[in-house]
ModelCIF file with pLDDT and N, C-alpha, C, O atoms, coordinates in Angstrom:
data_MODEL
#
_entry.id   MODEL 
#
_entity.id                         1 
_entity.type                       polymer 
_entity.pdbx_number_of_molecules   1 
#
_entity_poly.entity_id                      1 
_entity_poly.type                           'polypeptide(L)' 
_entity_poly.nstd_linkage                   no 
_entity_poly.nstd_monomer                   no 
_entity_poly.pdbx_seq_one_letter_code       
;(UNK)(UNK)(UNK)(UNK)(UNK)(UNK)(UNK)(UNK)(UNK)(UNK)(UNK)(UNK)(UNK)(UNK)(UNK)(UNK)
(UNK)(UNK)(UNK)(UNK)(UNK)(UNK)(UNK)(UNK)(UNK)(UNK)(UNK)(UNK)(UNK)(UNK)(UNK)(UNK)
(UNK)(UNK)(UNK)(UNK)(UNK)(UNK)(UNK)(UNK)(UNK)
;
_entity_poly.pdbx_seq_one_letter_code_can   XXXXXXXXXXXXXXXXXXXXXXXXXXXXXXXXXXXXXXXXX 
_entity_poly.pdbx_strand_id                 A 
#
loop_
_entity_poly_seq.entity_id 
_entity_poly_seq.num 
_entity_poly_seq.mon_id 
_entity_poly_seq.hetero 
1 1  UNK n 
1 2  UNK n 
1 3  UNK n 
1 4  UNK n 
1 5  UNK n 
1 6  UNK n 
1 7  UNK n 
1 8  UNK n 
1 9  UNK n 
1 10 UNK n 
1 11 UNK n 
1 12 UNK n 
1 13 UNK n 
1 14 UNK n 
1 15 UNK n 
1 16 UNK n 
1 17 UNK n 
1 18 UNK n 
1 19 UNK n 
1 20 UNK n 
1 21 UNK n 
1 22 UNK n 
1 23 UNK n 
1 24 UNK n 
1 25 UNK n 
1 26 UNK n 
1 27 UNK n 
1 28 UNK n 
1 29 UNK n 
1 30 UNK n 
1 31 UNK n 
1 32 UNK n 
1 33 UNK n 
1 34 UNK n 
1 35 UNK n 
1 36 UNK n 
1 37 UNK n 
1 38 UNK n 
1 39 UNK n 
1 40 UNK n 
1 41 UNK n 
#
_struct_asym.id          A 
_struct_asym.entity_id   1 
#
loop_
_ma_qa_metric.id 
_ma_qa_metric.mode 
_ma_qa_metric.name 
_ma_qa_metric.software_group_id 
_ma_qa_metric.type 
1 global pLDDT . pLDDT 
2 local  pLDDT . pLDDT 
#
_ma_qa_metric_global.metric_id      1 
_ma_qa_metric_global.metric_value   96.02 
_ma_qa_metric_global.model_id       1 
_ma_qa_metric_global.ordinal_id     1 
#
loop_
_ma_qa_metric_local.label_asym_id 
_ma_qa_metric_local.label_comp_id 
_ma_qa_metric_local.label_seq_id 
_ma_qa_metric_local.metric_id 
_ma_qa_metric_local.metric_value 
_ma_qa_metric_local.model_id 
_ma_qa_metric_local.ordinal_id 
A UNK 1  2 98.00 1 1  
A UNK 2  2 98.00 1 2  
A UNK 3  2 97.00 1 3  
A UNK 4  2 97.00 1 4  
A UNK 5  2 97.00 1 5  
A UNK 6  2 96.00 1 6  
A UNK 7  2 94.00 1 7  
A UNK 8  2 95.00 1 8  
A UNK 9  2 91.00 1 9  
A UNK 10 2 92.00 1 10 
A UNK 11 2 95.00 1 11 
A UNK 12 2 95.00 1 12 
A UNK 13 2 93.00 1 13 
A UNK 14 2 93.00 1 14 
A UNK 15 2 94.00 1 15 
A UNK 16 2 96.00 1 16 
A UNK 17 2 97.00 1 17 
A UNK 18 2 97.00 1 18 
A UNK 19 2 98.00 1 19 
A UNK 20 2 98.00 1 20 
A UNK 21 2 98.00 1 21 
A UNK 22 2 98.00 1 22 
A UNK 23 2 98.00 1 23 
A UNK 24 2 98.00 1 24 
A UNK 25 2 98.00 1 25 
A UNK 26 2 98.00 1 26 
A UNK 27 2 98.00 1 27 
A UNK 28 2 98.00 1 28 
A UNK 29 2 97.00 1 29 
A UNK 30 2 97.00 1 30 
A UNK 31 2 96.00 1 31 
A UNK 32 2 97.00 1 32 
A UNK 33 2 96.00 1 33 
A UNK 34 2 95.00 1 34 
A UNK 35 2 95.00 1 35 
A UNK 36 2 94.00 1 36 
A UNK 37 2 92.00 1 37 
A UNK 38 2 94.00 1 38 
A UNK 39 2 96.00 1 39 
A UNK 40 2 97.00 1 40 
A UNK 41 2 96.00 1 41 
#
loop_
_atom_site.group_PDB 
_atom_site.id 
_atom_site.type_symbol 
_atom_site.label_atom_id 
_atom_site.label_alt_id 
_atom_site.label_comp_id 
_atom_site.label_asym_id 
_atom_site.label_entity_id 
_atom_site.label_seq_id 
_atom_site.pdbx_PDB_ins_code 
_atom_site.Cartn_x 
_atom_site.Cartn_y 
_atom_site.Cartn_z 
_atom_site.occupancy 
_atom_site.B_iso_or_equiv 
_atom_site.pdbx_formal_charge 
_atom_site.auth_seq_id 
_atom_site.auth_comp_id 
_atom_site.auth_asym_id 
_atom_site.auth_atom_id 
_atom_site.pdbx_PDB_model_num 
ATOM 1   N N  . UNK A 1 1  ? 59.415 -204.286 -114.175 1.00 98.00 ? 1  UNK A N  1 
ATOM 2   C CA . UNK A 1 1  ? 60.084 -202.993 -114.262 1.00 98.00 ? 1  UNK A CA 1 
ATOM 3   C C  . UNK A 1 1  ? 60.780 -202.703 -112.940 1.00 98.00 ? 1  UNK A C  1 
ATOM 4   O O  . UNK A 1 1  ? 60.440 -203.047 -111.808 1.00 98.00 ? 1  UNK A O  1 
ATOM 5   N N  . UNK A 1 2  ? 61.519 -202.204 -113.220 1.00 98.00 ? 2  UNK A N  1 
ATOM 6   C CA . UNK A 1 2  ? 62.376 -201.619 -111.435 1.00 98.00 ? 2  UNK A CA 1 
ATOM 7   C C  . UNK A 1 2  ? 62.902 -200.252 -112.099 1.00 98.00 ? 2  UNK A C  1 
ATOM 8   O O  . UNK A 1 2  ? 63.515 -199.840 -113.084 1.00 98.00 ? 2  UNK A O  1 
ATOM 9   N N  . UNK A 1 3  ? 62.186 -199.758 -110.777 1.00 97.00 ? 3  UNK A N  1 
ATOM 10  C CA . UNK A 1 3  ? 62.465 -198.087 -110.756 1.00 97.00 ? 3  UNK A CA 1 
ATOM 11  C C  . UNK A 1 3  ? 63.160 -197.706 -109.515 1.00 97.00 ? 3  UNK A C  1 
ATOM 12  O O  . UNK A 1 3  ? 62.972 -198.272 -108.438 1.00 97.00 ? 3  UNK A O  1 
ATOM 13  N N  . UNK A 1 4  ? 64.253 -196.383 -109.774 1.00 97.00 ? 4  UNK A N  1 
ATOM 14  C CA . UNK A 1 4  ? 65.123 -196.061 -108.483 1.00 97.00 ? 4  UNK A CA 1 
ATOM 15  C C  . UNK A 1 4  ? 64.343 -194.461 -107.873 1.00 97.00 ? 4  UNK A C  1 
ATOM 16  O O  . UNK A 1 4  ? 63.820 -193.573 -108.546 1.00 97.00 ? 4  UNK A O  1 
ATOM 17  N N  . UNK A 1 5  ? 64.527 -194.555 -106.368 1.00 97.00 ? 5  UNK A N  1 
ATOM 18  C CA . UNK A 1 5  ? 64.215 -193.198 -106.567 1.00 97.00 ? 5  UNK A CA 1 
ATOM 19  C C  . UNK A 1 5  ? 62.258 -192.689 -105.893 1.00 97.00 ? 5  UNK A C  1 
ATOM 20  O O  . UNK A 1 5  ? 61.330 -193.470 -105.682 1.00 97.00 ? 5  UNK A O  1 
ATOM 21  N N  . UNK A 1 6  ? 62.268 -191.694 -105.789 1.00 96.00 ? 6  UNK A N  1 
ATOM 22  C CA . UNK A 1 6  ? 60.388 -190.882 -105.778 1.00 96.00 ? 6  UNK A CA 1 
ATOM 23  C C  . UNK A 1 6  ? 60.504 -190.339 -106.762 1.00 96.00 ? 6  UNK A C  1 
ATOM 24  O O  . UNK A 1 6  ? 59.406 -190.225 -107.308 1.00 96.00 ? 6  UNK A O  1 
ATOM 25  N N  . UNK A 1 7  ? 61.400 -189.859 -107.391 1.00 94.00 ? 7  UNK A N  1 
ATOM 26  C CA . UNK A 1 7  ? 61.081 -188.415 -108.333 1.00 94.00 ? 7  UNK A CA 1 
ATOM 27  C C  . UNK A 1 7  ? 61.010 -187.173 -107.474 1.00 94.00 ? 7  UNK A C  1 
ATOM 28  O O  . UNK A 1 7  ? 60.153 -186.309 -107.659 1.00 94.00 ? 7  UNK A O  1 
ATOM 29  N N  . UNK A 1 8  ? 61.932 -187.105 -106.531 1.00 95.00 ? 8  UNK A N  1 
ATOM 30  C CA . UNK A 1 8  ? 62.529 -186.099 -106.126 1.00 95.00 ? 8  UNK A CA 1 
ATOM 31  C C  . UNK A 1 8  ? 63.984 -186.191 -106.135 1.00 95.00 ? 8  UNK A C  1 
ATOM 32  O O  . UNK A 1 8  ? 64.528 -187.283 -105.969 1.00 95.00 ? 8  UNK A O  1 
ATOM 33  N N  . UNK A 1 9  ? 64.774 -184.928 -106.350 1.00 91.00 ? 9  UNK A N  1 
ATOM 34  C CA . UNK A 1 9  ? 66.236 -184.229 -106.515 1.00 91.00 ? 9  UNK A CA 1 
ATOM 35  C C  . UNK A 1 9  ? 66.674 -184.277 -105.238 1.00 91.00 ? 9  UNK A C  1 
ATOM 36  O O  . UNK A 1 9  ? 67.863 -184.579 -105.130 1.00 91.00 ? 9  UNK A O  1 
ATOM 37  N N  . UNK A 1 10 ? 66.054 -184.063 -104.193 1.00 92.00 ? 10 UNK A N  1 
ATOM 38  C CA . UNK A 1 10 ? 66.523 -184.140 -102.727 1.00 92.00 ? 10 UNK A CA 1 
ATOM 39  C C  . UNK A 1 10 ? 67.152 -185.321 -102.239 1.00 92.00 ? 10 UNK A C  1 
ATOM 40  O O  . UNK A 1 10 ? 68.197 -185.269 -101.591 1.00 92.00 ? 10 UNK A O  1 
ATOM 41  N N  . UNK A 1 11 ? 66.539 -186.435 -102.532 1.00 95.00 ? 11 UNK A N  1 
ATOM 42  C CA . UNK A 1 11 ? 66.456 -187.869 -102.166 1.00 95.00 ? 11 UNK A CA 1 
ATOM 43  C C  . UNK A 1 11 ? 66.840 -188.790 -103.003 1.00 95.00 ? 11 UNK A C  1 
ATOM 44  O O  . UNK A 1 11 ? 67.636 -189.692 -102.741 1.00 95.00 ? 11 UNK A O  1 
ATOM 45  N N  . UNK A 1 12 ? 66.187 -188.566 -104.239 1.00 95.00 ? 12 UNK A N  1 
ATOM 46  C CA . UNK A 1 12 ? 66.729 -189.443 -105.316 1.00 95.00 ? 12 UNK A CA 1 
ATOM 47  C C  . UNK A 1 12 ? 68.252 -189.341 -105.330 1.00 95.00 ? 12 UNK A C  1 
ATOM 48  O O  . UNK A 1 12 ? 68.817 -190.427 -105.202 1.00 95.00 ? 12 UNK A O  1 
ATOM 49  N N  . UNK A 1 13 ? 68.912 -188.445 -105.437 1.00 93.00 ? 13 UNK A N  1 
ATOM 50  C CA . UNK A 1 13 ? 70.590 -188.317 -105.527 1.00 93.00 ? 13 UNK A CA 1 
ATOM 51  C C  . UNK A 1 13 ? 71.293 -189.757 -104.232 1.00 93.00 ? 13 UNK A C  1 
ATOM 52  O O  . UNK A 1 13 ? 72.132 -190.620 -104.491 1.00 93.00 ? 13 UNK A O  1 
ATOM 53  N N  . UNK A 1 14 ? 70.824 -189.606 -103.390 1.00 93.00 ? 14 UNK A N  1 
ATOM 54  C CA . UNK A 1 14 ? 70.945 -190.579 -102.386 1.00 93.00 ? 14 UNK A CA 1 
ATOM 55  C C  . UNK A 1 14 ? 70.793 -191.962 -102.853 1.00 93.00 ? 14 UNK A C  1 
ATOM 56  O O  . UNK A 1 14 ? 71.686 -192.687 -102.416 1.00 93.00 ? 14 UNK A O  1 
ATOM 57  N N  . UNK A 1 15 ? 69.917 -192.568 -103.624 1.00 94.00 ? 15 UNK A N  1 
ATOM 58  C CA . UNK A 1 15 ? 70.056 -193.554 -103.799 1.00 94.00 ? 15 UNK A CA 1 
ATOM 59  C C  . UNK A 1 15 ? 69.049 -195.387 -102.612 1.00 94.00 ? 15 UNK A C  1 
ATOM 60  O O  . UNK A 1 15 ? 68.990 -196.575 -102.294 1.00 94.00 ? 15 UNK A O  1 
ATOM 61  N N  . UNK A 1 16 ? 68.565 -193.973 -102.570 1.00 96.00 ? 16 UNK A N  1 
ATOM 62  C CA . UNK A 1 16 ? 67.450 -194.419 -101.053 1.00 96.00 ? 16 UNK A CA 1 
ATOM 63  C C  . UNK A 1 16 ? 65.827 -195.341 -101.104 1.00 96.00 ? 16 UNK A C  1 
ATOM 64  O O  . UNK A 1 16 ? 65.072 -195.754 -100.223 1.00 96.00 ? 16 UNK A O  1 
ATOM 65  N N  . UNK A 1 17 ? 65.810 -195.377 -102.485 1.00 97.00 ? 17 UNK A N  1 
ATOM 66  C CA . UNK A 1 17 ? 64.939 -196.396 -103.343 1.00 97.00 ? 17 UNK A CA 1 
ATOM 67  C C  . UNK A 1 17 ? 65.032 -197.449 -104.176 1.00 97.00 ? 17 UNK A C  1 
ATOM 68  O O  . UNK A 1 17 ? 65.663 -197.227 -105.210 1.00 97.00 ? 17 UNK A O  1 
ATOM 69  N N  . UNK A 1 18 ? 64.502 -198.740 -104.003 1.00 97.00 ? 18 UNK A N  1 
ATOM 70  C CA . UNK A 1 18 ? 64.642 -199.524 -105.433 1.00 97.00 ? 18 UNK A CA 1 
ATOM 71  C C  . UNK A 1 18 ? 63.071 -200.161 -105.143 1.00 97.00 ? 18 UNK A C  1 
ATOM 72  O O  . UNK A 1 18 ? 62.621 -200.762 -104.167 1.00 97.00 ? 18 UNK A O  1 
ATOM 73  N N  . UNK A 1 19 ? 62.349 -199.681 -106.654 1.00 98.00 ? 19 UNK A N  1 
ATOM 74  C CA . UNK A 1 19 ? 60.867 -200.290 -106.750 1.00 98.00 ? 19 UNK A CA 1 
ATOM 75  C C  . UNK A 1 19 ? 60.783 -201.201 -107.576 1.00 98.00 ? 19 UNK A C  1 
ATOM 76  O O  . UNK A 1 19 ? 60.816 -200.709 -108.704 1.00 98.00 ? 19 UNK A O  1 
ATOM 77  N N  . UNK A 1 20 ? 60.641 -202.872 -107.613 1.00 98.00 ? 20 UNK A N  1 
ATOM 78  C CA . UNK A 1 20 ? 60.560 -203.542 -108.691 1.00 98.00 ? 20 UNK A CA 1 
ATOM 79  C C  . UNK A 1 20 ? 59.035 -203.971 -108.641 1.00 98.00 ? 20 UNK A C  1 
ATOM 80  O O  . UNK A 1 20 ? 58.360 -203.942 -107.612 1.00 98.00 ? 20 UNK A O  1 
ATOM 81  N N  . UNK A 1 21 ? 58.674 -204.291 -109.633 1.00 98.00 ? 21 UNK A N  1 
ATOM 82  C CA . UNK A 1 21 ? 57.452 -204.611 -110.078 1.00 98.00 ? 21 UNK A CA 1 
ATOM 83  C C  . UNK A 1 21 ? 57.392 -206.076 -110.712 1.00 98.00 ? 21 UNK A C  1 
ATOM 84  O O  . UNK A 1 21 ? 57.971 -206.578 -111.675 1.00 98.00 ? 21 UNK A O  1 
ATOM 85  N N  . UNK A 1 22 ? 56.542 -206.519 -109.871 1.00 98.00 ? 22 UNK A N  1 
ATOM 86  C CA . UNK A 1 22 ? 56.491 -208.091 -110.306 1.00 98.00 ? 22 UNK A CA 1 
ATOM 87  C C  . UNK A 1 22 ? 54.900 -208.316 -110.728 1.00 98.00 ? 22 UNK A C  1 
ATOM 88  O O  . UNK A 1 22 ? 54.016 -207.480 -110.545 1.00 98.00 ? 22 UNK A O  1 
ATOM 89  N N  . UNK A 1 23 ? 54.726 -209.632 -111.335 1.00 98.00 ? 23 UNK A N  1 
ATOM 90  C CA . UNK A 1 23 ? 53.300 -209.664 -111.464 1.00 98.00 ? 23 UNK A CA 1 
ATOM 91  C C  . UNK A 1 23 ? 52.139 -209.462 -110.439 1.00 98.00 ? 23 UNK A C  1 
ATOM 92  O O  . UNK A 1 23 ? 50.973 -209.207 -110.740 1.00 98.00 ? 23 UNK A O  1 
ATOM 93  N N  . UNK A 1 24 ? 52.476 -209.564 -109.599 1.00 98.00 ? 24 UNK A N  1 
ATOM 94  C CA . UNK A 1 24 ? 51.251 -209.794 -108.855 1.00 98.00 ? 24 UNK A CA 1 
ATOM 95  C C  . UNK A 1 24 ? 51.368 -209.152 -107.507 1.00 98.00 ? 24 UNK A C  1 
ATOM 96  O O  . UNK A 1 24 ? 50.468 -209.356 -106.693 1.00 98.00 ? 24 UNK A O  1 
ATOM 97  N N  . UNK A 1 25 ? 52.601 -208.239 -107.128 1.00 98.00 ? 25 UNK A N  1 
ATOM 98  C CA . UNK A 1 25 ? 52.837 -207.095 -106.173 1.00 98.00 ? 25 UNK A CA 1 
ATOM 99  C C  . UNK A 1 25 ? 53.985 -205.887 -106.490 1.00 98.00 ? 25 UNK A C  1 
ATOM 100 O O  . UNK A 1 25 ? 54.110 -205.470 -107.642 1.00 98.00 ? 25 UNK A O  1 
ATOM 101 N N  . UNK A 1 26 ? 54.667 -205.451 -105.577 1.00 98.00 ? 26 UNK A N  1 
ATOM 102 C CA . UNK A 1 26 ? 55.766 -204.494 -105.385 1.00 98.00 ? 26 UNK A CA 1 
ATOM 103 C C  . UNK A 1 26 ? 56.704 -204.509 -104.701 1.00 98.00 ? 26 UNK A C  1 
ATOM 104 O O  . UNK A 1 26 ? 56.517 -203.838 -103.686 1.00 98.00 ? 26 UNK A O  1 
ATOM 105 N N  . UNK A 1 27 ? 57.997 -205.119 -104.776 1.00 98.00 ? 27 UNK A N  1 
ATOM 106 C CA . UNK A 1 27 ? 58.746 -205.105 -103.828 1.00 98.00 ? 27 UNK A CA 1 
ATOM 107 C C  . UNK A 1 27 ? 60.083 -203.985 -104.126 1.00 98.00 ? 27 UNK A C  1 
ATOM 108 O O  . UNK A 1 27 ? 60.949 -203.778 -104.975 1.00 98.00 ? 27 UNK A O  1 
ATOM 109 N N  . UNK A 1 28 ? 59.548 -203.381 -102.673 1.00 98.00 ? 28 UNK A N  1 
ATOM 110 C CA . UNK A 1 28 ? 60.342 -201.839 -102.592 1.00 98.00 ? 28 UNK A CA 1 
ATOM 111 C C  . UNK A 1 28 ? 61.320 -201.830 -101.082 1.00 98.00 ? 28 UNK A C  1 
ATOM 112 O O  . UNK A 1 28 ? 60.972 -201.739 -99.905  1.00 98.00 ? 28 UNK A O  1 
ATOM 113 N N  . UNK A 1 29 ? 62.810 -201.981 -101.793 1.00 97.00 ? 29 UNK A N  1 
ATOM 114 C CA . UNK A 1 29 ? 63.808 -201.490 -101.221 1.00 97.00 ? 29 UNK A CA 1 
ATOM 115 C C  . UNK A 1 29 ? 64.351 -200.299 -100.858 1.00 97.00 ? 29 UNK A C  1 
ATOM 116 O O  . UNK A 1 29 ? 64.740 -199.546 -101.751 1.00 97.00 ? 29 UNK A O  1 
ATOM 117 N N  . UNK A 1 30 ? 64.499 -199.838 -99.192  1.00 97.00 ? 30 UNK A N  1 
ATOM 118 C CA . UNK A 1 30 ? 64.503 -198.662 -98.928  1.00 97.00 ? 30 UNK A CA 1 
ATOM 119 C C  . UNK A 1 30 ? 65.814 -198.580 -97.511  1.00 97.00 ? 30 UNK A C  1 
ATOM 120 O O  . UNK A 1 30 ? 66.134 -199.385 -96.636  1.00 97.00 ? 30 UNK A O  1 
ATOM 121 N N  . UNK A 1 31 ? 66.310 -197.126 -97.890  1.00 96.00 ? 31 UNK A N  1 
ATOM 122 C CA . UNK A 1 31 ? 67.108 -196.895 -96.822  1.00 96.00 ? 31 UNK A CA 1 
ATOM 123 C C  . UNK A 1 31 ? 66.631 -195.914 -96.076  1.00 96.00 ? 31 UNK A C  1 
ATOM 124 O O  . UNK A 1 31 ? 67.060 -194.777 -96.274  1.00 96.00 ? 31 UNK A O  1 
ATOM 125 N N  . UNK A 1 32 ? 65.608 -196.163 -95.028  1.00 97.00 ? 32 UNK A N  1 
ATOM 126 C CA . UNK A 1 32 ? 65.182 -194.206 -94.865  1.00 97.00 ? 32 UNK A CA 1 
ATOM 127 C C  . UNK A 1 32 ? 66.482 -193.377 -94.170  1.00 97.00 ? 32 UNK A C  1 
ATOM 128 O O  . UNK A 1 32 ? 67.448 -193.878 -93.594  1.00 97.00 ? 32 UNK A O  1 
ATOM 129 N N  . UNK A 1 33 ? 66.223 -192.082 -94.387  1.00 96.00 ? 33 UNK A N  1 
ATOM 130 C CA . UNK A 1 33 ? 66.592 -191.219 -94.283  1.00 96.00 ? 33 UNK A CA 1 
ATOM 131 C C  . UNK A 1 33 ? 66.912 -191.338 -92.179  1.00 96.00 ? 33 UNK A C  1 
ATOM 132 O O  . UNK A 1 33 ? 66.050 -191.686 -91.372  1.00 96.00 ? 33 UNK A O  1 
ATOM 133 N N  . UNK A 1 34 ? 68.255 -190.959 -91.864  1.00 95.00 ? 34 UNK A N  1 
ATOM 134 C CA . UNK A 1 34 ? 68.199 -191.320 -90.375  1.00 95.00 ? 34 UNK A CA 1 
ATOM 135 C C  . UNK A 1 34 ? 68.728 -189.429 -89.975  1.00 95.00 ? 34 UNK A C  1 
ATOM 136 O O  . UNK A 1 34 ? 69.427 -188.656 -90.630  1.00 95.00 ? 34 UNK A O  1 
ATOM 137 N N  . UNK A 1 35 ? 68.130 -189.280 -88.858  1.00 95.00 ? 35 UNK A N  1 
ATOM 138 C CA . UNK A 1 35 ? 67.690 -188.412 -88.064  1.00 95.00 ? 35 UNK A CA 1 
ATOM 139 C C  . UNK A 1 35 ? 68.930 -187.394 -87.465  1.00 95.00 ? 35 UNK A C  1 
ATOM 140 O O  . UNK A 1 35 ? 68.963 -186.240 -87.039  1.00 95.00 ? 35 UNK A O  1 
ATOM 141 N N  . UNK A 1 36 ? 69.894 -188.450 -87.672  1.00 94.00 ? 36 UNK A N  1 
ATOM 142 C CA . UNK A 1 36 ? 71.179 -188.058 -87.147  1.00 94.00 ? 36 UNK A CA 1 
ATOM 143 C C  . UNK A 1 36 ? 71.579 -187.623 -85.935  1.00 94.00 ? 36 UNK A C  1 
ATOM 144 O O  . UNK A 1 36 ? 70.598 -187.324 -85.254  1.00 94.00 ? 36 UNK A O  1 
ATOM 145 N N  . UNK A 1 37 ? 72.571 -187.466 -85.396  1.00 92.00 ? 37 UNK A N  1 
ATOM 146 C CA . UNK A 1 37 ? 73.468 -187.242 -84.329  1.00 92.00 ? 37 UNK A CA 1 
ATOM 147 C C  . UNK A 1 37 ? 72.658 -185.522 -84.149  1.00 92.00 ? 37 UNK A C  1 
ATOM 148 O O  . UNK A 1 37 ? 72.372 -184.617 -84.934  1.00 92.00 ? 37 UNK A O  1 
ATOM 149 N N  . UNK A 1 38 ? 72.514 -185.763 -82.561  1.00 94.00 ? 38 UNK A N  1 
ATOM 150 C CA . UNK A 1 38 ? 71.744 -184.546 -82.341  1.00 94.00 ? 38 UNK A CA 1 
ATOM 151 C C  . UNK A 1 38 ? 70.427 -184.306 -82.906  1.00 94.00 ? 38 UNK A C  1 
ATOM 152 O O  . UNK A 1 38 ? 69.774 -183.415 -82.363  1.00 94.00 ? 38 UNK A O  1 
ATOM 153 N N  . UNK A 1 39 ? 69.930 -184.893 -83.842  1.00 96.00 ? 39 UNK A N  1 
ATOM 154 C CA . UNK A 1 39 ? 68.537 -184.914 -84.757  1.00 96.00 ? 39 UNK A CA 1 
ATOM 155 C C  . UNK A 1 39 ? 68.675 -184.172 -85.593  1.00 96.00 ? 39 UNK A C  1 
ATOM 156 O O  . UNK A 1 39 ? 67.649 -183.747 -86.124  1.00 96.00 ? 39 UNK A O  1 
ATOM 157 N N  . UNK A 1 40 ? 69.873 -183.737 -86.034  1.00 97.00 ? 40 UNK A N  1 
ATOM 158 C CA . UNK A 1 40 ? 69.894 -182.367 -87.248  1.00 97.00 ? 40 UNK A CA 1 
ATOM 159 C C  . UNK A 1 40 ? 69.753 -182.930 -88.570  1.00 97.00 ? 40 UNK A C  1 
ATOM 160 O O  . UNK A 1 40 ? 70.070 -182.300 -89.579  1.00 97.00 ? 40 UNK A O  1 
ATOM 161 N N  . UNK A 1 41 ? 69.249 -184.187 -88.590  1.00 96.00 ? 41 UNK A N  1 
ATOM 162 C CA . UNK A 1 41 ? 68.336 -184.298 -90.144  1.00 96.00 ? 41 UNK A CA 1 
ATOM 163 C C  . UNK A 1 41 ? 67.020 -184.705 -89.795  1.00 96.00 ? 41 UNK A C  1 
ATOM 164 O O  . UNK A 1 41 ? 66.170 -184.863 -90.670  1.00 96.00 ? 41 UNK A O  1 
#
């Protein structure tokens, strides 16, 4: 199975997840969230 996303509206819109599910672990693709110029995120 591969799932996008947490199941949040905040983040999910971003596109900032990919969870696939294999037999025998989880491999989860991620962009985190960056802090930005000045830190104003």
């Amino acid at each position: 199975e591969v799932k996008f996303g947490l199941g949040s509206a905040e983040f999910d819109d971003e596109g900032r997840v990919i969870t696939a599910e294999f037999e025998k672990f989880f491999l989860v693709n991620t962009y985190v969230v960056n802090a930005g110029a000045g830190l104003k995120t």
